[in-house]
N, C-alpha and C. Protein backbone atom coordinates (compact mmCIF):
# COMPACT_ATOMS: atom_id res chain seq x y z
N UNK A 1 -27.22 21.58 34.03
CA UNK A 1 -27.15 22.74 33.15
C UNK A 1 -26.87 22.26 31.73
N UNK A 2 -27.68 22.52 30.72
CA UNK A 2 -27.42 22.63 29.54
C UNK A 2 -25.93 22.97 28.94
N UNK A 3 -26.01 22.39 27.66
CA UNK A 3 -24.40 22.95 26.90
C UNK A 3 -25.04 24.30 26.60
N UNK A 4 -23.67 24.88 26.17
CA UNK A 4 -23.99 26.11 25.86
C UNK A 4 -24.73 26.17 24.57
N UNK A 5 -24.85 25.12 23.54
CA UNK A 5 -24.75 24.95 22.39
C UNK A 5 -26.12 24.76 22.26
N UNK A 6 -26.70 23.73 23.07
CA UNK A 6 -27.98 23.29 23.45
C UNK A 6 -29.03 24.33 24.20
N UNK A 7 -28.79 25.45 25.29
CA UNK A 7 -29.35 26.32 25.30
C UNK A 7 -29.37 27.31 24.31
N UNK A 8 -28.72 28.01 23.71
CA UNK A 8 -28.43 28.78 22.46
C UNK A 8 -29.92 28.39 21.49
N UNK A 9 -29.62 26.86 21.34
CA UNK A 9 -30.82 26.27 20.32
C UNK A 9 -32.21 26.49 20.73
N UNK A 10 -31.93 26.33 22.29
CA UNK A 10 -33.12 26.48 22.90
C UNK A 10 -33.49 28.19 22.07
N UNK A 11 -33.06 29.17 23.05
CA UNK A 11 -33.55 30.55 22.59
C UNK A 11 -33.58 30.61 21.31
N UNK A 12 -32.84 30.30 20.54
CA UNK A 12 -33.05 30.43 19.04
C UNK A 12 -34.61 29.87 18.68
N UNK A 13 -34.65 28.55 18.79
CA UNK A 13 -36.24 27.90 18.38
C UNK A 13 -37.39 28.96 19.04
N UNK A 14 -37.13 29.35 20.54
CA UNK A 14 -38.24 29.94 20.88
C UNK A 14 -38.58 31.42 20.11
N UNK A 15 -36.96 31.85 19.59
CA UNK A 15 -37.41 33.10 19.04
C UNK A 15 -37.77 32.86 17.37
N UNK A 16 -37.70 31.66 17.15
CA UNK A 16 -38.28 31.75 15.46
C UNK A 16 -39.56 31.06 15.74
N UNK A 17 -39.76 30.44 16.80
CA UNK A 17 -41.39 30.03 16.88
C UNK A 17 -42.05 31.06 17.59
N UNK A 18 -41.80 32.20 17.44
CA UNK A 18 -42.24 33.42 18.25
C UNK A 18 -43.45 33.28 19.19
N UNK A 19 -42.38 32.23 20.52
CA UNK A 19 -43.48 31.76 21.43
C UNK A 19 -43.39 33.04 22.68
N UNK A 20 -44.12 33.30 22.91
CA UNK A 20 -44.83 34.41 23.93
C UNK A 20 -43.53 34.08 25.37
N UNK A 21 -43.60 34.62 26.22
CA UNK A 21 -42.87 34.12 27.48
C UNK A 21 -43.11 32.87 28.10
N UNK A 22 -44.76 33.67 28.21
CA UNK A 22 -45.63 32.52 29.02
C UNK A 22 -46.14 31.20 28.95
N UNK A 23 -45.80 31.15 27.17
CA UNK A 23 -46.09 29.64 26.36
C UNK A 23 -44.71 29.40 27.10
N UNK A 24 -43.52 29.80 26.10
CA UNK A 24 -42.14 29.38 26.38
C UNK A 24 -42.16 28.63 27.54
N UNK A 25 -42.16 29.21 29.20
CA UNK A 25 -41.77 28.55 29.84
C UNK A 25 -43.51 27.82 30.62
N UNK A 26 -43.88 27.70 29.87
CA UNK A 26 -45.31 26.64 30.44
C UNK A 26 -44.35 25.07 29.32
N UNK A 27 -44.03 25.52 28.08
CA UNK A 27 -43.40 24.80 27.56
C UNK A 27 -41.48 23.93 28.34
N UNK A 28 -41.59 24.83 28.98
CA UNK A 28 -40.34 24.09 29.66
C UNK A 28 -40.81 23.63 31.42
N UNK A 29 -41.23 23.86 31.80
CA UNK A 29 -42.35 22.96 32.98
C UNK A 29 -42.79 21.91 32.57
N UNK A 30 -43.62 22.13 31.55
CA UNK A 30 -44.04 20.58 30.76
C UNK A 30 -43.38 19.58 30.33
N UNK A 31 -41.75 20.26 29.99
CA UNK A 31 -41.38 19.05 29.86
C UNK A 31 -40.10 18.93 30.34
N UNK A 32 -39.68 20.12 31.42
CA UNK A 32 -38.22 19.30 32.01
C UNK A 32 -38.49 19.83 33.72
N UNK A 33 -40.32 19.97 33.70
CA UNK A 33 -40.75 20.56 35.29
C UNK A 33 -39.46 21.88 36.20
N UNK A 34 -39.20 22.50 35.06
CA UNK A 34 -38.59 23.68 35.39
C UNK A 34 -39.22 25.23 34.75
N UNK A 35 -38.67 26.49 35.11
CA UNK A 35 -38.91 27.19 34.80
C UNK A 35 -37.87 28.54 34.07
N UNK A 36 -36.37 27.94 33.77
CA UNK A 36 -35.47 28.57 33.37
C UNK A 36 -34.66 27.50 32.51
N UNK A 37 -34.61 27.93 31.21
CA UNK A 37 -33.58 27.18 30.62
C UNK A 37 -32.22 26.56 31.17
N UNK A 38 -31.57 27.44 32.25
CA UNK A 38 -30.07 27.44 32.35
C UNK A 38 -30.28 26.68 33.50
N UNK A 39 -31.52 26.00 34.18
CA UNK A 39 -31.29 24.87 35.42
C UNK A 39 -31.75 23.95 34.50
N UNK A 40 -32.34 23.59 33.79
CA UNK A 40 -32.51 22.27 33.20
C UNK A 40 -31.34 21.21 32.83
N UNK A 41 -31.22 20.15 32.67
CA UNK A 41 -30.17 19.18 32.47
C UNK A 41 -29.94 19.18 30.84
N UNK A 42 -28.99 18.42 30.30
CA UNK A 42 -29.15 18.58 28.88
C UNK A 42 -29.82 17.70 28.03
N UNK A 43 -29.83 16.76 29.07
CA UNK A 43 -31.00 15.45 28.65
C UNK A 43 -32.13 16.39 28.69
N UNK A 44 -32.39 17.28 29.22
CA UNK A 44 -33.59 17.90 29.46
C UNK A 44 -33.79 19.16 28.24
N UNK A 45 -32.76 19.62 28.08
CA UNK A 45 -32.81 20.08 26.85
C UNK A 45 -32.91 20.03 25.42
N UNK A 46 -32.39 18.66 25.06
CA UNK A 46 -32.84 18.08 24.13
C UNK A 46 -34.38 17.57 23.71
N UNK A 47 -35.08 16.97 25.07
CA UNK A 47 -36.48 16.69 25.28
C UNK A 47 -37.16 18.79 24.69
N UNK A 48 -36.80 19.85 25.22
CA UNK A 48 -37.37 20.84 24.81
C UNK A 48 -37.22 20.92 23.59
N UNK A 49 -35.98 20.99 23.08
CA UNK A 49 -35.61 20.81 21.73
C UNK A 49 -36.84 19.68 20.44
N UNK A 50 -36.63 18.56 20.89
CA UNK A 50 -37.45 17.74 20.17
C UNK A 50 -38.94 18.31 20.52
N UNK A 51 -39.43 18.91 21.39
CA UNK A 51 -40.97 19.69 21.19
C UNK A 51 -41.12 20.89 20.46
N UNK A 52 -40.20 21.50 20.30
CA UNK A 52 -40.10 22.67 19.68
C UNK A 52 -40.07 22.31 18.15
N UNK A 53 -39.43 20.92 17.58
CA UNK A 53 -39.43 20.59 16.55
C UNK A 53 -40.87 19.97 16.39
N UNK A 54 -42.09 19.28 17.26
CA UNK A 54 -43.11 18.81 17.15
C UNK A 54 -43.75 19.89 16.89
N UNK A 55 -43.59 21.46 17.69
CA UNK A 55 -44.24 22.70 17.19
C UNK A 55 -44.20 23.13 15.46
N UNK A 56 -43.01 22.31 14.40
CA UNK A 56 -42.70 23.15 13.30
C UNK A 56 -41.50 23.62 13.27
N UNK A 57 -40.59 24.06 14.48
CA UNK A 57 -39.31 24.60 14.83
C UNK A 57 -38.14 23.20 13.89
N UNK A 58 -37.53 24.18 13.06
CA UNK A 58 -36.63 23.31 11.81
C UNK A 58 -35.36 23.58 12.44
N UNK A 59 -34.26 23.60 13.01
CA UNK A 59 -33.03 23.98 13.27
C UNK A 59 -32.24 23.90 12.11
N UNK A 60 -31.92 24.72 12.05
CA UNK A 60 -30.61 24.93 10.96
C UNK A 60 -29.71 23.82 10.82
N UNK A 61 -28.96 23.71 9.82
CA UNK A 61 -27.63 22.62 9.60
C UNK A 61 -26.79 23.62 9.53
N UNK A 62 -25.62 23.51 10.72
CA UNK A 62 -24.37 23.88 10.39
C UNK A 62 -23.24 23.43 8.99
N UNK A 63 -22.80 24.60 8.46
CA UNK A 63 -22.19 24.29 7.38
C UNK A 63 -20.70 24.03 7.50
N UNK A 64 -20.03 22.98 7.71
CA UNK A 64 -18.62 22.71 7.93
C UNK A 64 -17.48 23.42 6.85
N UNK A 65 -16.76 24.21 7.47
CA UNK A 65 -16.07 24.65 6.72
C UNK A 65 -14.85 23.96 5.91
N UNK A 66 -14.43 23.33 6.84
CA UNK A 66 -13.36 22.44 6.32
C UNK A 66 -11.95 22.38 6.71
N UNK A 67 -11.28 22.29 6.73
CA UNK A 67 -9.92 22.56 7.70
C UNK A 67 -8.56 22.13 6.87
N UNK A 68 -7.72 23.24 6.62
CA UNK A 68 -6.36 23.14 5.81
C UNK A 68 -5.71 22.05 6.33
N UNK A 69 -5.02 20.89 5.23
CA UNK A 69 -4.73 19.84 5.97
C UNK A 69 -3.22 20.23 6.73
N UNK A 70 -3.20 19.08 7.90
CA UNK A 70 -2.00 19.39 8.42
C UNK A 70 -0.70 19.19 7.96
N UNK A 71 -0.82 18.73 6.63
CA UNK A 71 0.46 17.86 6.64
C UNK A 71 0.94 18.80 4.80
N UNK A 72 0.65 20.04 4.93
CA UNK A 72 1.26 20.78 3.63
C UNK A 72 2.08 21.47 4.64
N UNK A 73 2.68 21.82 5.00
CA UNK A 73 3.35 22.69 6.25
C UNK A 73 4.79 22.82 5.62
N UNK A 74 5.55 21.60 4.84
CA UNK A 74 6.87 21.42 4.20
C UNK A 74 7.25 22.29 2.72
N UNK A 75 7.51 23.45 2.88
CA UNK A 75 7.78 24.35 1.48
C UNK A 75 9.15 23.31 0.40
N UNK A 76 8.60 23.49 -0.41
CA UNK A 76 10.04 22.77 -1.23
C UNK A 76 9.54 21.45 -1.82
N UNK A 77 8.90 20.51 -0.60
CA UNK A 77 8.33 19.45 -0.80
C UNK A 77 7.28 19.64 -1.76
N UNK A 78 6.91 18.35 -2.64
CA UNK A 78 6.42 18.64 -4.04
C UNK A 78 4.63 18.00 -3.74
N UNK A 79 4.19 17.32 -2.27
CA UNK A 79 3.22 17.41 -2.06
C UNK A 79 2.75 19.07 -1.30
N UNK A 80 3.99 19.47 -1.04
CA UNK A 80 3.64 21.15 -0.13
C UNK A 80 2.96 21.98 -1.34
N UNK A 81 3.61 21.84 -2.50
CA UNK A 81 3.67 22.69 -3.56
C UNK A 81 2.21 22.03 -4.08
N UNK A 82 1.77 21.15 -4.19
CA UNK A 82 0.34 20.65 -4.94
C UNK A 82 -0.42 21.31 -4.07
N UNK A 83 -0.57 20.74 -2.28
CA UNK A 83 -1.85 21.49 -1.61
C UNK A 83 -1.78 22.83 -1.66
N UNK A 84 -0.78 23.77 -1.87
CA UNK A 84 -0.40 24.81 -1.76
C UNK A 84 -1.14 25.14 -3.22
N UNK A 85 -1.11 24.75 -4.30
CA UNK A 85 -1.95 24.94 -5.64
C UNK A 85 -3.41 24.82 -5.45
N UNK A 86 -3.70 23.70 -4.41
CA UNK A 86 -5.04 23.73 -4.57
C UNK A 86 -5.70 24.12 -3.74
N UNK A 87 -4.92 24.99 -2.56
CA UNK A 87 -4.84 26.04 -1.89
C UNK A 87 -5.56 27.27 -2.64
N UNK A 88 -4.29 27.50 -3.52
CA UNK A 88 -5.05 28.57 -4.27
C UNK A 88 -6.13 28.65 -5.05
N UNK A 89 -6.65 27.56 -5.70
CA UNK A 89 -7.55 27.39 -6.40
C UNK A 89 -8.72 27.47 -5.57
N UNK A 90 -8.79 26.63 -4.74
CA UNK A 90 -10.02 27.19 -3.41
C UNK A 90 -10.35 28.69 -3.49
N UNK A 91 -9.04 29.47 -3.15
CA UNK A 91 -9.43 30.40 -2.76
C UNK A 91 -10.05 31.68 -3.67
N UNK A 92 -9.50 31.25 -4.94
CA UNK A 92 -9.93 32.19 -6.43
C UNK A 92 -11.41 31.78 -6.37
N UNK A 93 -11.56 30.31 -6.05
CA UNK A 93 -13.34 29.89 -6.51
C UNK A 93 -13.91 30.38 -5.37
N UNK A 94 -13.26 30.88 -4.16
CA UNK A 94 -14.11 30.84 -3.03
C UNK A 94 -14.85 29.79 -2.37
N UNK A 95 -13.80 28.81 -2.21
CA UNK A 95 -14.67 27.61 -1.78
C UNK A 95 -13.71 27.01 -0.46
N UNK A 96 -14.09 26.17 0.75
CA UNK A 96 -13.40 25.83 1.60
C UNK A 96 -12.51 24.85 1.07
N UNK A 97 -11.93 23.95 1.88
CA UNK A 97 -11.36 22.47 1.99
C UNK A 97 -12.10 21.90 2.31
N UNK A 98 -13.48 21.78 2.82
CA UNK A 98 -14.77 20.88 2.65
C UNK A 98 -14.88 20.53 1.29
N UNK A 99 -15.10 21.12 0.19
CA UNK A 99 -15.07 21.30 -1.06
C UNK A 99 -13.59 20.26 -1.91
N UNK A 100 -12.82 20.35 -0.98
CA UNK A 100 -11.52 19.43 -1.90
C UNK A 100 -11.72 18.44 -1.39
N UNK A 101 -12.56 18.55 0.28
CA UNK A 101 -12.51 16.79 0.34
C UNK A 101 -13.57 16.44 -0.16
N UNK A 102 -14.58 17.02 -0.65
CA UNK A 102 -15.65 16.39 -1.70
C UNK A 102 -15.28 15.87 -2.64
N UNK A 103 -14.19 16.47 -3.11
CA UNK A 103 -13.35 15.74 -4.53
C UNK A 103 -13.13 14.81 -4.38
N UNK A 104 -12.34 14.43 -3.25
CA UNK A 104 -10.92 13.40 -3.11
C UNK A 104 -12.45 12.17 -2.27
N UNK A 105 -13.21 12.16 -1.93
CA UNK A 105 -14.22 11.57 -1.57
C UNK A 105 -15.07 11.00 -2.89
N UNK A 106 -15.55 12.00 -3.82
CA UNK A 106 -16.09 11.75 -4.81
C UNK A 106 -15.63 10.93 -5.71
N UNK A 107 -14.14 11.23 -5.74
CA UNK A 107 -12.76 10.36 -6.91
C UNK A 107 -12.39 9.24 -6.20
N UNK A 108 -12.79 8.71 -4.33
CA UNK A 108 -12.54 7.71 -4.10
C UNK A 108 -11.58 7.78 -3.74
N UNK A 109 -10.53 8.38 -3.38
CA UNK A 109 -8.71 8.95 -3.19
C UNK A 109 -8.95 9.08 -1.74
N UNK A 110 -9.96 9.63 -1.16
CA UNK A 110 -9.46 9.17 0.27
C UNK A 110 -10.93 10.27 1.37
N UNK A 111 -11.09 10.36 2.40
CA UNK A 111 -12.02 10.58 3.24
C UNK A 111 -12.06 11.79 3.33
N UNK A 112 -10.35 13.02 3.55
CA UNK A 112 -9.85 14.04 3.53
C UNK A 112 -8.67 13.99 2.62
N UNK A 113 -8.86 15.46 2.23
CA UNK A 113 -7.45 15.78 1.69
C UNK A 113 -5.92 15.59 2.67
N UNK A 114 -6.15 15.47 3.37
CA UNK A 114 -4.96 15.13 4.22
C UNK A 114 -4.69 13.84 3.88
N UNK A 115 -5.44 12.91 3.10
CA UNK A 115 -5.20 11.34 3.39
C UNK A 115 -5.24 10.71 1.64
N UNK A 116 -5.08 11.78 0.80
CA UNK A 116 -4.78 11.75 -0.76
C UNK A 116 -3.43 11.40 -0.69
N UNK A 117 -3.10 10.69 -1.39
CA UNK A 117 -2.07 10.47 -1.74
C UNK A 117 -1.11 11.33 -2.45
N UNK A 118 -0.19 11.35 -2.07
CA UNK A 118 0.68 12.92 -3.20
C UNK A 118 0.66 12.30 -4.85
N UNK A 119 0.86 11.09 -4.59
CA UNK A 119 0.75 10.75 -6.37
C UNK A 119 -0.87 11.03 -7.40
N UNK A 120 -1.89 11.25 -6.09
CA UNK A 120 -3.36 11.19 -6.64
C UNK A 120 -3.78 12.91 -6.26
N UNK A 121 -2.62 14.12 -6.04
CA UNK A 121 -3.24 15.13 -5.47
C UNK A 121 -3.28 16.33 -7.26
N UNK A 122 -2.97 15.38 -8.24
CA UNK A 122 -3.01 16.18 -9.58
C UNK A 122 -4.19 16.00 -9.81
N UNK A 123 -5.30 14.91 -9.40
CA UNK A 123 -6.06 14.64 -10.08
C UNK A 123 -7.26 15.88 -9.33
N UNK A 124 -7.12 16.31 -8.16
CA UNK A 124 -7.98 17.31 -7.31
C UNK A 124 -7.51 18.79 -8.23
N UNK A 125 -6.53 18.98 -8.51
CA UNK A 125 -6.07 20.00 -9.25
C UNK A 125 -6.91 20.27 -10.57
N UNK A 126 -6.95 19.00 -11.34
CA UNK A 126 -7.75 18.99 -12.18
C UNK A 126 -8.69 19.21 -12.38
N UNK A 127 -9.68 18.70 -11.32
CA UNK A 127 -10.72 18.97 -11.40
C UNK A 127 -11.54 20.22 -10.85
N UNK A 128 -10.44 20.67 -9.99
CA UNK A 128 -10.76 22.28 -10.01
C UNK A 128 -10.02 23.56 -11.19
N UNK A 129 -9.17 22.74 -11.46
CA UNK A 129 -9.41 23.70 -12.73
C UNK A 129 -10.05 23.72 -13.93
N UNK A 130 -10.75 22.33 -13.79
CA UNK A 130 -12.07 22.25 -15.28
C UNK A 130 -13.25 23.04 -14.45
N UNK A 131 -13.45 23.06 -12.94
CA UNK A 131 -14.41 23.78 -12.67
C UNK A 131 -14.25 25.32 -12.60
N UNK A 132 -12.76 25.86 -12.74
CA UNK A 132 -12.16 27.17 -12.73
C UNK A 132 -12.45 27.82 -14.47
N UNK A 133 -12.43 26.83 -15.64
CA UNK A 133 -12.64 27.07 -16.73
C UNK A 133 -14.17 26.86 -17.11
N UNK A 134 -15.14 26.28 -16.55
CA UNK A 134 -16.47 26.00 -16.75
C UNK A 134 -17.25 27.26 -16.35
N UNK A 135 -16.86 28.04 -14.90
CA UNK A 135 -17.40 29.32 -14.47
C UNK A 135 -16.40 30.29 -14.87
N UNK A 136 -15.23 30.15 -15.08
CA UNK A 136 -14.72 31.95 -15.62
C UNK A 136 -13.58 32.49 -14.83
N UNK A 137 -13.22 31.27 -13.76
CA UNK A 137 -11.87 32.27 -12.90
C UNK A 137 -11.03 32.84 -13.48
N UNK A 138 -10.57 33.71 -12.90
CA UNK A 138 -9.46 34.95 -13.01
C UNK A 138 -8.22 33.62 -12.68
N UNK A 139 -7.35 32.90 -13.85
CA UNK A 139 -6.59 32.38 -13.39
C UNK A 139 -5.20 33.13 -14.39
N UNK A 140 -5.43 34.31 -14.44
CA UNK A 140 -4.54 35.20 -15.13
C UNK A 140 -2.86 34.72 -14.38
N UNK A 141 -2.72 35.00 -12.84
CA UNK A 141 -1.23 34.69 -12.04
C UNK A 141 -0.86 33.53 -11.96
N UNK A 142 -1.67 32.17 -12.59
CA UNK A 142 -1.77 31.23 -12.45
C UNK A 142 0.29 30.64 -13.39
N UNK A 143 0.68 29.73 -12.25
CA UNK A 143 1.90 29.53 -13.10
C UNK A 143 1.51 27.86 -13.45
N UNK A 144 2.34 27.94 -14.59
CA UNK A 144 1.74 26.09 -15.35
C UNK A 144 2.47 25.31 -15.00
C-alpha cells in the first residue's frame, strides 16, 4: 500500500491530467499490473508517479513554512528578547521563520535560526528592519 502522501499525488496528477477512468487505470496496470491505487506498493507508486510526469503532470513544490526556534522559550533572557523581536518583525512583514533562516543562511551565521549565535541575532534584526523600512511596515508599537 502506498503512503498516504504518495497516493494523494497519485489522484491529484490524475485529476490535473484530466485522465478519463479508463486511461487512469489502463495507466496503473501498465505499470504496477494493478487496478486500484490503494493495492499498489509505494515503489509502485512512485513508478505511476514518474509516468504521469512523462505525460506533462508537474507536481507542485511544497512550501516550508519554517518552525519557531526551540530555544527562545526563556523570558528575561536577552537571546529570548532578540528572537522574540524578530518574532515580531516576521509577523508585521508576514513572513515565516523560513524567511529568518534565509537570513542567518545568507549572512553565513548559521543553517537555522536556532543555531545563530545570540551575539550575531542583531544582525537578523537588522536586516529585517531595512526590509521593514524599504516596503512601509507599520512599525508605529515598535520599542527601540
Amino acid at each position: 500500500m502506498p503512503s498516504k502522501a504518495n497516493l494523494a499525488k497519485i489522484h491529484i496528477g490524475k485529476k490535473e491530467l484530466n485522465l478519463p477512468d479508463e486511461n487512469y487505470r489502463d495507466i496503473l496496470y501498465a505499470v504496477a499490473k494493478k487496478e486500484s491505487a490503494a493495492d499498489i506498493s509505494d515503489r509502485q507508486a512512485l513508478a505511476v508517479l514518474e509516468r504521469f510526469q512523462e505525460l506533462g503532470w508537474k507536481p507542485k513544490q511544497s512550501r516550508k513554512k519554517g518552525r519557531r526556534p526551540t530555544n527562545m522559550d526563556k523570558p528575561g533572557d536577552s537571546r529570548a528578547d532578540q528572537l522574540g523581536k524578530i518574532e515580531a518583525l516576521l509577523t508585521i512583514g508576514k513572513l515565516s521563520w523560513a524567511y529568518a533562516d534565509g537570513i542567518a543562511r545568507q549572512m553565513k551565521l548559521a543553517d537555522a535560526m536556532q543555531f545563530v549565535a545570540t551575539k550575531d541575532l542583531f544582525r537578523v534584526i537588522t536586516a529585517l528592519r531595512k526590509k521593514a523600512q524599504k516596503e512601509g511596515w507599520d512599525l508605529s508599537g515598535e520599542k527601540k
